[in-house]
N, C-alpha and C. Protein backbone atom coordinates (compact mmCIF):
# COMPACT_ATOMS: atom_id res chain seq x y z
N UNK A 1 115.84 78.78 105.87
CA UNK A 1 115.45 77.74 104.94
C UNK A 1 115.01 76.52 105.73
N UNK A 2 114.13 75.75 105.08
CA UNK A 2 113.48 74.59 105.41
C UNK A 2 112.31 74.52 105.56
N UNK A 3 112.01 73.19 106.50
CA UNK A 3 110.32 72.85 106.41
C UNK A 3 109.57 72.96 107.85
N UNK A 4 108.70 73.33 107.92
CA UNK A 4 107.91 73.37 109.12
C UNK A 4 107.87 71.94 109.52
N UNK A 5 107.96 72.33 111.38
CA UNK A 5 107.59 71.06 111.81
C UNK A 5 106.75 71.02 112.43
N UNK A 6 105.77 70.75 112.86
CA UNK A 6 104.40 70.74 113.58
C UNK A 6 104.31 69.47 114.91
N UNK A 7 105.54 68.93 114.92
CA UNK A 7 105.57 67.54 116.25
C UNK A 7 107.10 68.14 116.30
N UNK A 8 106.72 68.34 118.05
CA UNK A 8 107.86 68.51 118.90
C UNK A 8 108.66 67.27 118.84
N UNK A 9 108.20 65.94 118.43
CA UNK A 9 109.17 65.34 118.94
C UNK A 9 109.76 64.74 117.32
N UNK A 10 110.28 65.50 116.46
CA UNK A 10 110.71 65.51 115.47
C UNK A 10 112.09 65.53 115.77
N UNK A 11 112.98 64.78 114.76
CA UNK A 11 114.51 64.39 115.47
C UNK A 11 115.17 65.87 114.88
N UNK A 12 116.12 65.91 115.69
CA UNK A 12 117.58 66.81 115.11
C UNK A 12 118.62 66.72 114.58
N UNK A 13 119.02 66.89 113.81
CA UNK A 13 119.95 65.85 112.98
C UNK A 13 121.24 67.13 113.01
N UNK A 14 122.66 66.68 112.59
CA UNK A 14 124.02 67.41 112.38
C UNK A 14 123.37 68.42 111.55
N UNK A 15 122.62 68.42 110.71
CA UNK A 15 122.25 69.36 109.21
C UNK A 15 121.22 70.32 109.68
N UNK A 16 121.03 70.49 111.11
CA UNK A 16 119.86 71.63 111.54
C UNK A 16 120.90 72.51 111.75
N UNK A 17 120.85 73.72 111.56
CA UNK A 17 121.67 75.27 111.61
C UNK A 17 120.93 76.06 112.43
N UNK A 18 119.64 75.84 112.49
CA UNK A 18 118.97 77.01 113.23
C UNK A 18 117.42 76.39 113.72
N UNK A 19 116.48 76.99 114.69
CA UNK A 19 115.50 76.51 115.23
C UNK A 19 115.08 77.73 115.23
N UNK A 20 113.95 77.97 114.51
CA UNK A 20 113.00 79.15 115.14
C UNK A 20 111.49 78.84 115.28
N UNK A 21 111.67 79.66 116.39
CA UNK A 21 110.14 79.32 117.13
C UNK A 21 108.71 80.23 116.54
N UNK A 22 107.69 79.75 116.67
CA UNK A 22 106.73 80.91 116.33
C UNK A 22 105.41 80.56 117.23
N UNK A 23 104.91 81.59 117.67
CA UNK A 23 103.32 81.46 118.29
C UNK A 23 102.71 80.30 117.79
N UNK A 24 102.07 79.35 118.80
CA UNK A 24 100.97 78.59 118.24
C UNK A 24 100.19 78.44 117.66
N UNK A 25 99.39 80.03 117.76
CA UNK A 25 98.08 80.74 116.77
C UNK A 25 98.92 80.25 115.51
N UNK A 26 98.01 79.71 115.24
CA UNK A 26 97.22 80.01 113.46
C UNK A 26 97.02 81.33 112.96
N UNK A 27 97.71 82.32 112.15
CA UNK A 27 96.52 83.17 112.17
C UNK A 27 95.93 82.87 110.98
N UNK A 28 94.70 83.67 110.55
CA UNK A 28 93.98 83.55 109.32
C UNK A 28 94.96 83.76 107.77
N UNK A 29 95.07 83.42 106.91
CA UNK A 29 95.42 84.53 105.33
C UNK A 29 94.82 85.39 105.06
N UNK A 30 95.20 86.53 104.84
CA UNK A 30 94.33 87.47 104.79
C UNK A 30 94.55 88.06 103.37
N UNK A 31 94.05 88.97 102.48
CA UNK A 31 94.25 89.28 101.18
C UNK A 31 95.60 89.84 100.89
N UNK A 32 96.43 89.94 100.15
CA UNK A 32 97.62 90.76 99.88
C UNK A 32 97.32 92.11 99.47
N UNK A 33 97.90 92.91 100.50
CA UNK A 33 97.32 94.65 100.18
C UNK A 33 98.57 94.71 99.42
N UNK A 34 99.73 94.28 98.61
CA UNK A 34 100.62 94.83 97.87
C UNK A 34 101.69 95.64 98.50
N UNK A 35 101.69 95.39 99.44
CA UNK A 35 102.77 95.85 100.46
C UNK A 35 104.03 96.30 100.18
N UNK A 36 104.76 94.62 99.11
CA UNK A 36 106.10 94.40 98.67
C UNK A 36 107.13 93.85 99.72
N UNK A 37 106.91 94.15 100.88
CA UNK A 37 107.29 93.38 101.64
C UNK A 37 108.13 91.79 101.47
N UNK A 38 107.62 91.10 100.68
CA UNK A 38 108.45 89.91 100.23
C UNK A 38 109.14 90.12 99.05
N UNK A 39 108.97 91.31 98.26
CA UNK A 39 109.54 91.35 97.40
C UNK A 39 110.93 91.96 97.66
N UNK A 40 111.31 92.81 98.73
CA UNK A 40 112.13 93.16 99.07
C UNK A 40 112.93 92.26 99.67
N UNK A 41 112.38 91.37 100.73
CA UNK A 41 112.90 90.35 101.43
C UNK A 41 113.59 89.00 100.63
N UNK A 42 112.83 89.14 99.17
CA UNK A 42 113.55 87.77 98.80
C UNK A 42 114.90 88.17 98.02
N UNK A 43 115.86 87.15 98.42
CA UNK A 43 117.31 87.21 98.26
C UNK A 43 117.21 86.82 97.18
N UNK A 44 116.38 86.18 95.81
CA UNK A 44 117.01 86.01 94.70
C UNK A 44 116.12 87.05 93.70
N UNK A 45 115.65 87.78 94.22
CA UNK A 45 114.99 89.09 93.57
C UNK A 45 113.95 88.46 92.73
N UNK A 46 112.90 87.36 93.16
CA UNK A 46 111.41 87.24 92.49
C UNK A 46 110.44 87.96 92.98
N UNK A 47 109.29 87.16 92.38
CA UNK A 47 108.31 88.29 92.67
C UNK A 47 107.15 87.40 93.39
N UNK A 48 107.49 86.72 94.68
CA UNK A 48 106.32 86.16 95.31
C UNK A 48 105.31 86.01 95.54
N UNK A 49 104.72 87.13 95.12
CA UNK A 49 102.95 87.55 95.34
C UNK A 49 102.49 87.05 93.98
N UNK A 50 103.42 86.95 92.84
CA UNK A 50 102.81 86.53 91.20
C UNK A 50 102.81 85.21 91.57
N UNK A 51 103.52 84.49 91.98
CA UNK A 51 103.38 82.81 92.65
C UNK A 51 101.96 82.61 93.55
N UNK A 52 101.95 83.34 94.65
CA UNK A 52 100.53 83.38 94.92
C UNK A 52 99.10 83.08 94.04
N UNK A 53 99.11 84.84 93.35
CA UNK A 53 97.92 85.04 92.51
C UNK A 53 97.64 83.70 91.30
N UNK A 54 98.86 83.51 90.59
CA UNK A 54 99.13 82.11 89.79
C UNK A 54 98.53 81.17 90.10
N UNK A 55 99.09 80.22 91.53
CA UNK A 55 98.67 79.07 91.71
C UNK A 55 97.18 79.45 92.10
N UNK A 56 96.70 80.21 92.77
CA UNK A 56 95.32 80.53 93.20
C UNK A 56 94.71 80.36 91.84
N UNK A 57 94.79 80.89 90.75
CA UNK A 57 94.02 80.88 89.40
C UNK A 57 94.26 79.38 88.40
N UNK A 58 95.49 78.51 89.12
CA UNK A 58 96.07 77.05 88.65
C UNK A 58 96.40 77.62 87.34
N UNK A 59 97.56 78.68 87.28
CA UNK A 59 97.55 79.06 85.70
C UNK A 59 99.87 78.92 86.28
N UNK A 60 100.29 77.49 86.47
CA UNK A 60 101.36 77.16 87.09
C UNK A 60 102.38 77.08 85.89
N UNK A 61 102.19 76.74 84.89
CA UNK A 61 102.85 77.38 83.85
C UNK A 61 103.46 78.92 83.62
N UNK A 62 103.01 79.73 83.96
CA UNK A 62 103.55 80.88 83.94
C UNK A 62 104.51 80.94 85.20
N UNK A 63 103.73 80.26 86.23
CA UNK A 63 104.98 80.16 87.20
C UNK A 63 106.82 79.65 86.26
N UNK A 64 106.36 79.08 86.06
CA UNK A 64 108.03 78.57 85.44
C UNK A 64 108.35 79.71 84.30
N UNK A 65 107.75 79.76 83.17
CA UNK A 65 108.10 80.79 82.16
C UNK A 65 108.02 81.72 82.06
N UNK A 66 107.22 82.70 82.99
CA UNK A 66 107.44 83.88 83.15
C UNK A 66 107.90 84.65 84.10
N UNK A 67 108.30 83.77 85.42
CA UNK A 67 108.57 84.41 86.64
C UNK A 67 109.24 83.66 87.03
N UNK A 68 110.15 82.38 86.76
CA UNK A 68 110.95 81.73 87.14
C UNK A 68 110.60 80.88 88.11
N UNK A 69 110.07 80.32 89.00
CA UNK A 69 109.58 79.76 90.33
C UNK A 69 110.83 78.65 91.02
N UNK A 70 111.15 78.08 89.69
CA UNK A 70 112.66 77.30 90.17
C UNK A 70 113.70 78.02 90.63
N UNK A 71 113.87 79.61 90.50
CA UNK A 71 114.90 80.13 90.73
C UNK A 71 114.83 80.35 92.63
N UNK A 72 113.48 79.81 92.95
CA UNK A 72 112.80 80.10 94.22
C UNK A 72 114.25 79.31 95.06
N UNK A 73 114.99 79.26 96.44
CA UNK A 73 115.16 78.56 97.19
C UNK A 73 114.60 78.46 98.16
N UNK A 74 113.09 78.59 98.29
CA UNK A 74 111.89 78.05 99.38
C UNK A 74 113.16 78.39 100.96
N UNK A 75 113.05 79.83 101.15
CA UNK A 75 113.76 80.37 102.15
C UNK A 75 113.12 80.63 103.41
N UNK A 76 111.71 81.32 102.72
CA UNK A 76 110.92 81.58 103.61
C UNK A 76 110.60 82.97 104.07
N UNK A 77 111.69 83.43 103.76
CA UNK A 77 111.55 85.18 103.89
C UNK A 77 110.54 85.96 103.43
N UNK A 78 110.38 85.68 102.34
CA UNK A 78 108.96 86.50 102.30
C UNK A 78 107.56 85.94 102.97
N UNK A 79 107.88 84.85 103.25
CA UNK A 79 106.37 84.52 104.07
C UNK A 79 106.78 85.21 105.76
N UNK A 80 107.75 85.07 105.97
CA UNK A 80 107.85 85.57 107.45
C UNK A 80 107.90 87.18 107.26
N UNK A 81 107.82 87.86 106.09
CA UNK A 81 107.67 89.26 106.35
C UNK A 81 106.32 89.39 105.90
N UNK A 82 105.69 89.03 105.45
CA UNK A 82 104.29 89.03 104.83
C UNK A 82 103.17 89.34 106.12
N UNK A 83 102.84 90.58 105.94
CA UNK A 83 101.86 90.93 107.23
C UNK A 83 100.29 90.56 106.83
N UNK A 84 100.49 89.87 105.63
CA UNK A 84 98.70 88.93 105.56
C UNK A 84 98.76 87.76 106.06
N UNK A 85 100.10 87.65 106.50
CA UNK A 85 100.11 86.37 106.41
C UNK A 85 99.36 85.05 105.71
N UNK A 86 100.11 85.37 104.80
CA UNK A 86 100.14 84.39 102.96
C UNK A 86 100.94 83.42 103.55
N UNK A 87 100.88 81.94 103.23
CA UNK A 87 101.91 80.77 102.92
C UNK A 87 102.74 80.88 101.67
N UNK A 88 103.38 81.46 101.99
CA UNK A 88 104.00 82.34 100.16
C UNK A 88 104.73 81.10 99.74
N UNK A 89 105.48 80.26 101.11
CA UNK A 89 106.29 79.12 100.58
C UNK A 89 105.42 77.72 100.07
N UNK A 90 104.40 77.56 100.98
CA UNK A 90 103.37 76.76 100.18
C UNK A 90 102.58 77.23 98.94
N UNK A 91 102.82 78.09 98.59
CA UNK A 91 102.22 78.27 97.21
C UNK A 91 103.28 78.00 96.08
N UNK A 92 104.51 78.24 96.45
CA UNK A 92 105.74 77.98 95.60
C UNK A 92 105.71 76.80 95.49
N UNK A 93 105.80 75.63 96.65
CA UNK A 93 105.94 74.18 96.53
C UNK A 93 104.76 73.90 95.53
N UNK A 94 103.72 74.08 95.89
CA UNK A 94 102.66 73.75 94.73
C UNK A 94 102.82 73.96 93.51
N UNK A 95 103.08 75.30 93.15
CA UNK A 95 103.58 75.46 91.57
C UNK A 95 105.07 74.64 91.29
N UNK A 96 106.09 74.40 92.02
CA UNK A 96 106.78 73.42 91.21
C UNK A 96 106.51 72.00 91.44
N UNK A 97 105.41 71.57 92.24
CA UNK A 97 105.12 70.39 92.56
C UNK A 97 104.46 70.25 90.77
N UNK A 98 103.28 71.07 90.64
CA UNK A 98 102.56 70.75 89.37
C UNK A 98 103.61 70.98 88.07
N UNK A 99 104.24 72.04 88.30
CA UNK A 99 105.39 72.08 86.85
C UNK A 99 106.26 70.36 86.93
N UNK A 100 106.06 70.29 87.57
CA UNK A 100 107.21 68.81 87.81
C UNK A 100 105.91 67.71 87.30
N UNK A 101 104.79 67.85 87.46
CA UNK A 101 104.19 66.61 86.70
C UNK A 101 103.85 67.19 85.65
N UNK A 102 103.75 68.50 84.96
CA UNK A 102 103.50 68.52 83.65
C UNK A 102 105.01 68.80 82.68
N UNK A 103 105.91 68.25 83.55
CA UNK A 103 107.48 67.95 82.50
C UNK A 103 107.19 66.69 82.51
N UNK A 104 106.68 65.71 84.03
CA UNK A 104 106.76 64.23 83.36
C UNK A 104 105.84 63.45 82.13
N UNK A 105 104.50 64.70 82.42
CA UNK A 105 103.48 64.36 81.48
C UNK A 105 104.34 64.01 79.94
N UNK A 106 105.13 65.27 79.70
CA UNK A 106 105.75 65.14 77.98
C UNK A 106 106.12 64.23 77.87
């Protein structure tokens, strides 16, 4: 769990548990062949790739009511098993970023 850091010289605080490293490359996103791969990987049993396809179409409402997206704890697991390498966790933040301004909208 947590957030990418992109500057080495980002502080460390008592509340870091773990550091993991990854290649510099960038790689590209590539399409989701349906693998399941994150679906297996995520510990609260959603369905990550419907968060994907969703926010890609801005249809973020269904994120919340039909697939839960809050139940998400932005872990990360399915993006680190994801061999398209999808931002599976940046697509989640986006859909509850927008569900969160269309609750303040009401």
């Amino acid at each position: 769990m947590g957030l990418s850091q992109f500057d080495m010289n980002y502080p460390t605080t008592k509340g870091t548990n773990c550091i993991l490293l990854q290649k510099a490359e960038k790689e590209a996103e590539r399409d989701c062949f349906r693998c399941s791969n994150c679906i297996s990987a995520c510990p609260m049993d959603l369905m990550p790739t419907m968060y994907v396809n969703l926010v890609k179409k801005k249809r973020y409402e269904e994120c919340g009511t039909d697939y839960y997206v809050d139940n998400c704890v932005e872990c990360g697991s399915c993006a680190y098993s994801c061999p398209a390498k999808i931002p599976i966790v940046q697509y989640i933040k986006i859909a509850k970023n927008e569900l969160q301004k269309m609750k303040a909208k009401k």
